[in-house]
C-alpha atoms as a PDB file:
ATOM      1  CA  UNK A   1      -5.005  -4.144 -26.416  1.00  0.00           C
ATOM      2  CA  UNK A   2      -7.697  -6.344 -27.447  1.00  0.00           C
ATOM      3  CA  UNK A   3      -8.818  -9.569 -25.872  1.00  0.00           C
ATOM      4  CA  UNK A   4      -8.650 -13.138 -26.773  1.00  0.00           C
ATOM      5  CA  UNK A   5     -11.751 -15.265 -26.860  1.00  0.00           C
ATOM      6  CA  UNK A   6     -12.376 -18.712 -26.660  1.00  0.00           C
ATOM      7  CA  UNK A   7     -15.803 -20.376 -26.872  1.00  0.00           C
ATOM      8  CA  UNK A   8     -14.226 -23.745 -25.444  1.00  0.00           C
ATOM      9  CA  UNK A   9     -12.593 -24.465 -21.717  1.00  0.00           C
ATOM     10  CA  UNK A  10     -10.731 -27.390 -22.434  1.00  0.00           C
ATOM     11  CA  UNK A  11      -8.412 -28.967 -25.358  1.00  0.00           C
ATOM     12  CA  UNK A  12      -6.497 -27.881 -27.562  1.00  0.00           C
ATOM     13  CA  UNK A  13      -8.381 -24.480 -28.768  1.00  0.00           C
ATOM     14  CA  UNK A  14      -9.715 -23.613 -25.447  1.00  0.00           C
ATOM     15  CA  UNK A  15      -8.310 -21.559 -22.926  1.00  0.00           C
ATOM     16  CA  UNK A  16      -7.521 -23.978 -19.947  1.00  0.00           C
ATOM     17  CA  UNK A  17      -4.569 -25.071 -22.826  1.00  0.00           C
ATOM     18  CA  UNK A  18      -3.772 -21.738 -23.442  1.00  0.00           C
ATOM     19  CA  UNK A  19      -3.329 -20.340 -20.006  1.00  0.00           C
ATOM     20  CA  UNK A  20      -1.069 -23.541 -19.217  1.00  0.00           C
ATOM     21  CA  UNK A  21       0.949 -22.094 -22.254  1.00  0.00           C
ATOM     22  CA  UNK A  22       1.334 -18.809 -21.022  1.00  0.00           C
ATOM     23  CA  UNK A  23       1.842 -19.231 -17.427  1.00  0.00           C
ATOM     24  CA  UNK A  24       2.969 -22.750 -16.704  1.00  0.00           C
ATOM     25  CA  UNK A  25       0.064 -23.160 -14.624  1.00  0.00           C
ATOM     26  CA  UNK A  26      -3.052 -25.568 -14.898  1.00  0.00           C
ATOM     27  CA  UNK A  27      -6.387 -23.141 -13.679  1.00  0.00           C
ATOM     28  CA  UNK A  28      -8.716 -24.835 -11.354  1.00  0.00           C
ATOM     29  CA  UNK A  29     -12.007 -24.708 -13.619  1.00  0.00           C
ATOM     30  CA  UNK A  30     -14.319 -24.020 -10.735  1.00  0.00           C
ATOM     31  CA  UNK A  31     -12.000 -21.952  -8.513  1.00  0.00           C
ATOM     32  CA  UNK A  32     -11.974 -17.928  -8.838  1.00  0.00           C
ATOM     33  CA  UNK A  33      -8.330 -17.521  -7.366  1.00  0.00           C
ATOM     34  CA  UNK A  34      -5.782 -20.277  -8.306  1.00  0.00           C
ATOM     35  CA  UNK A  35      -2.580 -19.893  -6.343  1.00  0.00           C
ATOM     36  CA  UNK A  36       0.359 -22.189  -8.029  1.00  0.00           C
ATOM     37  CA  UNK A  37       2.553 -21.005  -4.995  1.00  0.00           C
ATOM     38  CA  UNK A  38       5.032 -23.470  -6.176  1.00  0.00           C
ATOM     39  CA  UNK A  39       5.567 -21.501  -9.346  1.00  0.00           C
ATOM     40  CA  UNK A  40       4.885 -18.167  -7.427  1.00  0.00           C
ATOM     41  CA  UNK A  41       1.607 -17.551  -9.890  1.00  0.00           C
ATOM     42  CA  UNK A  42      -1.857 -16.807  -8.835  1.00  0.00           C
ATOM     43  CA  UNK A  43      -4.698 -17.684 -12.015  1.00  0.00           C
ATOM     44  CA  UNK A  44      -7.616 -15.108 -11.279  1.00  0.00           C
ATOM     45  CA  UNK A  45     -11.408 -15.738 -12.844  1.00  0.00           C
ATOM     46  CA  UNK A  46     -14.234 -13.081 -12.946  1.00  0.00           C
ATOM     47  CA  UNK A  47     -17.492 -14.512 -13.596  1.00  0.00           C
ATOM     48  CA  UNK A  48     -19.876 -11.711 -14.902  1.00  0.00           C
ATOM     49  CA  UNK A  49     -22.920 -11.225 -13.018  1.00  0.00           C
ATOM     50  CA  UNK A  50     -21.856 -12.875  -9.824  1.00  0.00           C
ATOM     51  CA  UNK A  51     -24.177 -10.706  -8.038  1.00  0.00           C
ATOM     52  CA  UNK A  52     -21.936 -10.950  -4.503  1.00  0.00           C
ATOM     53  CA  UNK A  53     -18.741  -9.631  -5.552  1.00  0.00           C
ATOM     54  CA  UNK A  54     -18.084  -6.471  -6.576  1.00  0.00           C
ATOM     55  CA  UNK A  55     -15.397  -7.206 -10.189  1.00  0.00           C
ATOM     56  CA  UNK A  56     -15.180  -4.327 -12.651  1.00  0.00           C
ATOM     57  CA  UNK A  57     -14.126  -5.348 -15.813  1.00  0.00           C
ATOM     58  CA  UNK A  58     -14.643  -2.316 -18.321  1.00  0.00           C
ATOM     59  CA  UNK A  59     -11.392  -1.178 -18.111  1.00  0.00           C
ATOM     60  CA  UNK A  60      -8.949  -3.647 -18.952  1.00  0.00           C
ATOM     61  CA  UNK A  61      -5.806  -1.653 -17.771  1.00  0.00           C
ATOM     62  CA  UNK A  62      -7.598  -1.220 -14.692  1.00  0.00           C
ATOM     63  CA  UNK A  63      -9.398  -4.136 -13.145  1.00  0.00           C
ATOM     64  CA  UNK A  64     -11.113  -3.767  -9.931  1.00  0.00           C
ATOM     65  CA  UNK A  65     -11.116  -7.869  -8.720  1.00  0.00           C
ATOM     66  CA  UNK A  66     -12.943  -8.641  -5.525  1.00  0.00           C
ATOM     67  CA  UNK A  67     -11.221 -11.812  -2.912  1.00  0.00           C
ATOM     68  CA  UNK A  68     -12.703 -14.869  -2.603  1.00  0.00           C
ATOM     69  CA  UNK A  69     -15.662 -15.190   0.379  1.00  0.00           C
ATOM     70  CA  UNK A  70     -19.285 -15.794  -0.330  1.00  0.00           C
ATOM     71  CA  UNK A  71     -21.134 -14.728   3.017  1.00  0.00           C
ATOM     72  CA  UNK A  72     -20.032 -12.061   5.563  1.00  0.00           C
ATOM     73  CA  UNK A  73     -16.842 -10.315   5.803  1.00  0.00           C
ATOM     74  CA  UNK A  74     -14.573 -11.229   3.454  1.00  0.00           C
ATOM     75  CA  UNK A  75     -10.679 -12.050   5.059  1.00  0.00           C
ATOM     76  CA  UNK A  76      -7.219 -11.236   3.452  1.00  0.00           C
ATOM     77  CA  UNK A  77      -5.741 -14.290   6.153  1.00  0.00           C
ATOM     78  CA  UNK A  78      -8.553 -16.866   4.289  1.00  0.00           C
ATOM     79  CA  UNK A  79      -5.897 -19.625   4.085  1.00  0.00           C
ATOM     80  CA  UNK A  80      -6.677 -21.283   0.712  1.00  0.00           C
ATOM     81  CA  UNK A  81      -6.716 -18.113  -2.052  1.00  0.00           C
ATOM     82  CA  UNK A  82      -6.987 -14.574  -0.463  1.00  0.00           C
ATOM     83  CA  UNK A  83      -3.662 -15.139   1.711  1.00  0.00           C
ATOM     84  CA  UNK A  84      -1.554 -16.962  -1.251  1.00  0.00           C
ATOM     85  CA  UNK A  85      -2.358 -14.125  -3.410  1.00  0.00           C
ATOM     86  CA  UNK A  86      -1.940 -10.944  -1.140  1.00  0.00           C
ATOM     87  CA  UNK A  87       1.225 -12.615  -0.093  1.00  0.00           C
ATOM     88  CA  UNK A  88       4.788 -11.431  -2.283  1.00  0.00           C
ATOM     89  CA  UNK A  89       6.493 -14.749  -0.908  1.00  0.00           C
ATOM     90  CA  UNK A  90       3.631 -17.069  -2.732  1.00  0.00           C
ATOM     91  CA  UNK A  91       2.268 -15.092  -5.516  1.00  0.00           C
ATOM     92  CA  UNK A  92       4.474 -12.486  -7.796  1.00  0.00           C
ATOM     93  CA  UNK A  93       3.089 -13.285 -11.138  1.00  0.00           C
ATOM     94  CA  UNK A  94      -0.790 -12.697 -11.293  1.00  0.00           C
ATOM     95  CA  UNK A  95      -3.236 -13.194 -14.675  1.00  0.00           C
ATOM     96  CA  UNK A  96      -6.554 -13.136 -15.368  1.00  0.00           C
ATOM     97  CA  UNK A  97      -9.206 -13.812 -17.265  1.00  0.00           C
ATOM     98  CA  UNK A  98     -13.269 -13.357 -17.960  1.00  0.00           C
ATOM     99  CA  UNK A  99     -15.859 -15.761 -18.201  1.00  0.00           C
ATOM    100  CA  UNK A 100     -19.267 -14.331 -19.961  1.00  0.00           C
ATOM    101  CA  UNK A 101     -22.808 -15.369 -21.364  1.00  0.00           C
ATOM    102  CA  UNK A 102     -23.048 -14.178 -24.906  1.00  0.00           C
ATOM    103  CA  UNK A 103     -26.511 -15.456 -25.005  1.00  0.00           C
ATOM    104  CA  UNK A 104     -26.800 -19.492 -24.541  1.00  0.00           C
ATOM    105  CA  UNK A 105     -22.744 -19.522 -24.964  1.00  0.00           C
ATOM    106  CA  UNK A 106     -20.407 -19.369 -22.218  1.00  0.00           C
ATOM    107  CA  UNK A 107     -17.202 -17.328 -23.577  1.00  0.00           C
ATOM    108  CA  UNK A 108     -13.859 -17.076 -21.996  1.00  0.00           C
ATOM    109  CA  UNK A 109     -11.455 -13.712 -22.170  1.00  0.00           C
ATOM    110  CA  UNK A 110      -8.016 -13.655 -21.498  1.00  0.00           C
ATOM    111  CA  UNK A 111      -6.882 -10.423 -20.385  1.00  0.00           C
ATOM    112  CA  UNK A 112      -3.491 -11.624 -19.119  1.00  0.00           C
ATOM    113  CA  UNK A 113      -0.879 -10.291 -16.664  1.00  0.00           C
ATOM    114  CA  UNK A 114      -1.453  -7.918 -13.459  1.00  0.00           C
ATOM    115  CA  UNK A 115      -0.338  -6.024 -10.617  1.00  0.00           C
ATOM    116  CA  UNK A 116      -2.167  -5.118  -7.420  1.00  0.00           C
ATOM    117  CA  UNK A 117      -1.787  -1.583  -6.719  1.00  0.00           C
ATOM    118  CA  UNK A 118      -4.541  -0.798  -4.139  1.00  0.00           C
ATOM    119  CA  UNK A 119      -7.031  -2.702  -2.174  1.00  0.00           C
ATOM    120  CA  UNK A 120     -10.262  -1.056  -0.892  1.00  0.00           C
ATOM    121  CA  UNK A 121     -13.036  -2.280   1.831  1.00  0.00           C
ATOM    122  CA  UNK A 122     -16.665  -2.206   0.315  1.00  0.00           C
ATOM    123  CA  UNK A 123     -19.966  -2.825   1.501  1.00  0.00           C
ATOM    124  CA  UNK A 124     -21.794  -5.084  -1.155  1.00  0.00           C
ATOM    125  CA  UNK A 125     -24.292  -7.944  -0.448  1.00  0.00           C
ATOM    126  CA  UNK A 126     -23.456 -11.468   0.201  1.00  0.00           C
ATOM    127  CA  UNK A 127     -24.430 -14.806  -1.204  1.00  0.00           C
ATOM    128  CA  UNK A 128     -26.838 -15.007   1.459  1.00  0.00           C
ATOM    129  CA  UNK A 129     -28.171 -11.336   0.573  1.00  0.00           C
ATOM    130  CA  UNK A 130     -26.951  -9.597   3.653  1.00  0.00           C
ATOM    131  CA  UNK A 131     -24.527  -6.466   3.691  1.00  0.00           C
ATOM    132  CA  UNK A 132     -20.911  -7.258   4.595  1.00  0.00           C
ATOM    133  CA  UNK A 133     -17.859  -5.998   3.987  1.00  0.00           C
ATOM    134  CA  UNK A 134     -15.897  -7.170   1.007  1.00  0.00           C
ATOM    135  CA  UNK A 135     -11.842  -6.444  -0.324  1.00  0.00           C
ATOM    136  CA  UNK A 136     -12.089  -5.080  -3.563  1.00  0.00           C
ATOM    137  CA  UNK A 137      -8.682  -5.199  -5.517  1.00  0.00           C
ATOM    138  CA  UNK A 138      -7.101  -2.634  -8.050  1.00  0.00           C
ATOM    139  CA  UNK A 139      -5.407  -4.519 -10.641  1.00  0.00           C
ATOM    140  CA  UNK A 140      -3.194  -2.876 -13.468  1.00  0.00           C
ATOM    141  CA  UNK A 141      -2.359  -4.391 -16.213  1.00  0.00           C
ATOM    142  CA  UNK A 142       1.783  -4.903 -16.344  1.00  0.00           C
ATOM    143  CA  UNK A 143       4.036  -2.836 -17.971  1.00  0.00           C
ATOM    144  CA  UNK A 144       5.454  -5.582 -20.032  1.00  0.00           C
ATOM    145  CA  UNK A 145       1.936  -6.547 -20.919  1.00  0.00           C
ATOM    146  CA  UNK A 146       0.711  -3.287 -22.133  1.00  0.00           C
ATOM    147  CA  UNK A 147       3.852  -2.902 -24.583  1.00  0.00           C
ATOM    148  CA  UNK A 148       2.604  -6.360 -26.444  1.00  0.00           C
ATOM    149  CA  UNK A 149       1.622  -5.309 -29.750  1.00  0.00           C
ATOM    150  CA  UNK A 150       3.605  -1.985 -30.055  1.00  0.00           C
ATOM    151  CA  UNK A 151       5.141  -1.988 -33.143  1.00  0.00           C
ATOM    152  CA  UNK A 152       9.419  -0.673 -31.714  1.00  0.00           C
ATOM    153  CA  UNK A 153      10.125   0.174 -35.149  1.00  0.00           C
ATOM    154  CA  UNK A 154       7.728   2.827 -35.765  1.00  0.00           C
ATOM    155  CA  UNK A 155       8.247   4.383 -32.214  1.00  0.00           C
ATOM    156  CA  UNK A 156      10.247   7.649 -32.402  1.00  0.00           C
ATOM    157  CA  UNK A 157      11.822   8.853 -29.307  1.00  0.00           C
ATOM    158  CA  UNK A 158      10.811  12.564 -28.228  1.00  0.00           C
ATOM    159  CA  UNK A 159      13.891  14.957 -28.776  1.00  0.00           C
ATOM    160  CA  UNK A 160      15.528  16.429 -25.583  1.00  0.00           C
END
């Protein structure tokens, strides 16, 4: 599966536009977690080198995404992104995507739909430099999602 890159946030070739296409959903452009509880969607941003959270990117089938909280232990009950997300009733559609420096540039990657399928507690410094405790998610990339591309045609069912 390869990634989609825009060098542009907003109109019409930039991703804001495009992740309003596929999700129905305007992103906050500042915001890491974007619940749309309304449309039962959560809009998830990984800055690269955001040296107080603890994101793994390298995989794109498997994401590890860490909740929202700068400075000391992070909550799963924080009110305005960890609890919309964690919660089935607010959030059952989650995507993502990747903002880098590729020198000078800022570049956007849209890696599209997921699925938390763990959750882990970490130690990992704060904003403020001091060791806390953070929630560090396991994403996988949906089913649905990973079968984009796949060409049905070709596929040839084993014999049983």
């Amino acid at each position: 599966m390869t990634l989609i890159t825009f060098s542009k946030w907003s109109g019409p070739e930039g991703i804001e536009t495009f992740i309003i296409n596929q999700t129905g959903c305007k992103p906050y452009s500042g915001a890491g977690i974007n619940p749309r509880i309304e449309k039962k969607t959560t809009i998830q941003k990984s800055v690269d080198n955001t040296y107080y959270y603890n994101d793994d990117m390298s995989d794109i089938n498997n994401i590890k995404y860490t909740l929202y909280g700068h400075n000391g232990d992070q909550d799963e009950t924080e009110k305005k992104f960890n609890e919309p997300l964690l919660n089935i009733n607010k959030t059952q559609n989650i995507y993502l995507y990747r903002v880098r420096k590729n020198g000078k540039k800022t570049e956007y990657l849209w890696y599209g739909k997921y699925e938390i399928v763990d959750k882990n507690v970490e130690q990992h410094i704060g904003k403020d430099y001091n060791t806390r405790n953070i929630i560090v998610l396991s994403l996988k990339k949906s089913a649905f999602e990973m079968l984009k591309g796949v060409n049905v045609q070709s596929f040839t069912p084993p014999k049983i």
